[in-house]
Protein backbone atom coordinates (compact mmCIF):
# COMPACT_ATOMS: atom_id res chain seq x y z
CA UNK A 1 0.00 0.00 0.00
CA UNK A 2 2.52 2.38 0.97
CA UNK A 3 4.97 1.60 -3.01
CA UNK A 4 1.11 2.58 -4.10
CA UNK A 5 0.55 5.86 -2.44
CA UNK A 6 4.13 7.39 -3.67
CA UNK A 7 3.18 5.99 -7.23
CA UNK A 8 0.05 7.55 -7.21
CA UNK A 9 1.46 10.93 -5.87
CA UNK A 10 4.13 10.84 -7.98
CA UNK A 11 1.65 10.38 -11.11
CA UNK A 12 -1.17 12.73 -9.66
CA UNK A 13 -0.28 15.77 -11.42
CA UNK A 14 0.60 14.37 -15.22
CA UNK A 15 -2.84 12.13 -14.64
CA UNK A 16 -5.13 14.66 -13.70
CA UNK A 17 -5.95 13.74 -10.48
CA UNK A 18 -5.62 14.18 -6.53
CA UNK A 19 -4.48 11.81 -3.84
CA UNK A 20 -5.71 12.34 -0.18
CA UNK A 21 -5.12 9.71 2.46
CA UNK A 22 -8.16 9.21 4.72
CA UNK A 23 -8.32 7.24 7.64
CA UNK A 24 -6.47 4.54 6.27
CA UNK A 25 -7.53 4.84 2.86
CA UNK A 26 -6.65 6.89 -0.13
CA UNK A 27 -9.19 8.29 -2.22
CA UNK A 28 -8.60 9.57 -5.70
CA UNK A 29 -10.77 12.59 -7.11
CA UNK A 30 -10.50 13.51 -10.92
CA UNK A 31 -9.97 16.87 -12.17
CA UNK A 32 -11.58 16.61 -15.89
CA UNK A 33 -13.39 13.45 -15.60
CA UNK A 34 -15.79 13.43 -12.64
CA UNK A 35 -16.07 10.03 -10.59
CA UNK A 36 -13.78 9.42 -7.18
CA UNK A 37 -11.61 5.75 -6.40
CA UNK A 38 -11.59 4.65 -2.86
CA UNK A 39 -8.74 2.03 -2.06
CA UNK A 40 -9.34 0.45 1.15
CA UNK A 41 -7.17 -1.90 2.67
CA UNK A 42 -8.61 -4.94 5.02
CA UNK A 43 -5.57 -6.35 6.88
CA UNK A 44 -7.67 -8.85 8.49
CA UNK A 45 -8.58 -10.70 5.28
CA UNK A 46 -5.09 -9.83 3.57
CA UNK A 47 -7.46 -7.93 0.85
CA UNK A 48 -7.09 -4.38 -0.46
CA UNK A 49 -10.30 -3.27 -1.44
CA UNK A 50 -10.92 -1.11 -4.69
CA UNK A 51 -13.74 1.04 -5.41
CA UNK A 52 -13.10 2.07 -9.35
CA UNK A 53 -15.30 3.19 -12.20
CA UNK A 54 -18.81 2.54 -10.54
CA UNK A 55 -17.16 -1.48 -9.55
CA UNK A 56 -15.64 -3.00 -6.79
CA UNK A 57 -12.70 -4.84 -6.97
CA UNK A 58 -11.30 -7.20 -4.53
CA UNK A 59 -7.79 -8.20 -4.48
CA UNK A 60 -6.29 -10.66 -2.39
CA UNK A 61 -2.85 -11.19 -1.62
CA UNK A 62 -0.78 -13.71 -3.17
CA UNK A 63 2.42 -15.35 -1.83
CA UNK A 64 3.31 -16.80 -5.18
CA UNK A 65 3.47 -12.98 -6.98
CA UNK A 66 4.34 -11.52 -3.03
CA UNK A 67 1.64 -8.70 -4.33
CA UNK A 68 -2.04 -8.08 -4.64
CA UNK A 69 -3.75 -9.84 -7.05
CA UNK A 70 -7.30 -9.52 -8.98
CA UNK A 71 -8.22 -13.17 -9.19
CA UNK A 72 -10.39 -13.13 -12.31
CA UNK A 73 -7.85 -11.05 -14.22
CA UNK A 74 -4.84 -11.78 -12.53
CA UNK A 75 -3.81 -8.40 -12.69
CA UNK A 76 -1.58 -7.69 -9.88
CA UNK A 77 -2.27 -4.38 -8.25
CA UNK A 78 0.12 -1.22 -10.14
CA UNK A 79 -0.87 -2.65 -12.94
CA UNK A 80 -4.80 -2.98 -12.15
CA UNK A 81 -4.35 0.48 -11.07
CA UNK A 82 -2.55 2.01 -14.50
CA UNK A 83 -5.48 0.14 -16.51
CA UNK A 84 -8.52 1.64 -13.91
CA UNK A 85 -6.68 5.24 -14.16
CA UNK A 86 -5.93 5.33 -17.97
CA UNK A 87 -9.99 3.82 -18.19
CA UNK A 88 -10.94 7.47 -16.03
CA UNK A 89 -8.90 9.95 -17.54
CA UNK A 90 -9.22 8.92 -20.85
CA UNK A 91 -5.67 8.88 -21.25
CA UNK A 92 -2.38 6.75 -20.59
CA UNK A 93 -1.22 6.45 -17.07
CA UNK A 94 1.58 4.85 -15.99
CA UNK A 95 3.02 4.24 -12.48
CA UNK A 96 6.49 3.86 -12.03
């Protein structure tokens, strides 16, 4: 969670969007595209929770990758969260 909220506000200004960490959560808002992500983690299920273009998306954590996977994509989670950003703005984020 913590690689994810530098990415993110390292990426907030070229994407278009703001990062503010909320009681344990960080919650994106979108400065041309209107809609909010909520990323929520639940440290007793080892889950991080993902609120993201009007879906939820549960990821669990995986031993094998040692990161937080989507199960029916398999998407691990920077990578989940460069496709659900690029799907917002309307443009290509990447976090690096």
């Amino acid at each position: 969670m913590e690689r994810l909220t530098q990415l993110l506000y390292g990426a907030e200004e070229a994407g278009g969007f703001e990062v503010e960490e909320r009681g344990g959560a960080l919650h994106l808002t979108f400065e041309e595209s209107p809609g909010a992500f909520v990323i929520s983690p639940n440290s007793a299920a080892r889950q991080l929770w993902i609120s993201a273009l009007s879906t939820s998306f549960k990821l669990d954590w995986s031993e094998a990758a040692a990161d937080f996977v989507l199960a029916s994509s398999g998407e691990a989670l920077i990578p989940l969260m460069g496709r659900l950003l690029s799907e917002q703005t309307g443009n290509t984020v990447t976090l690096e």
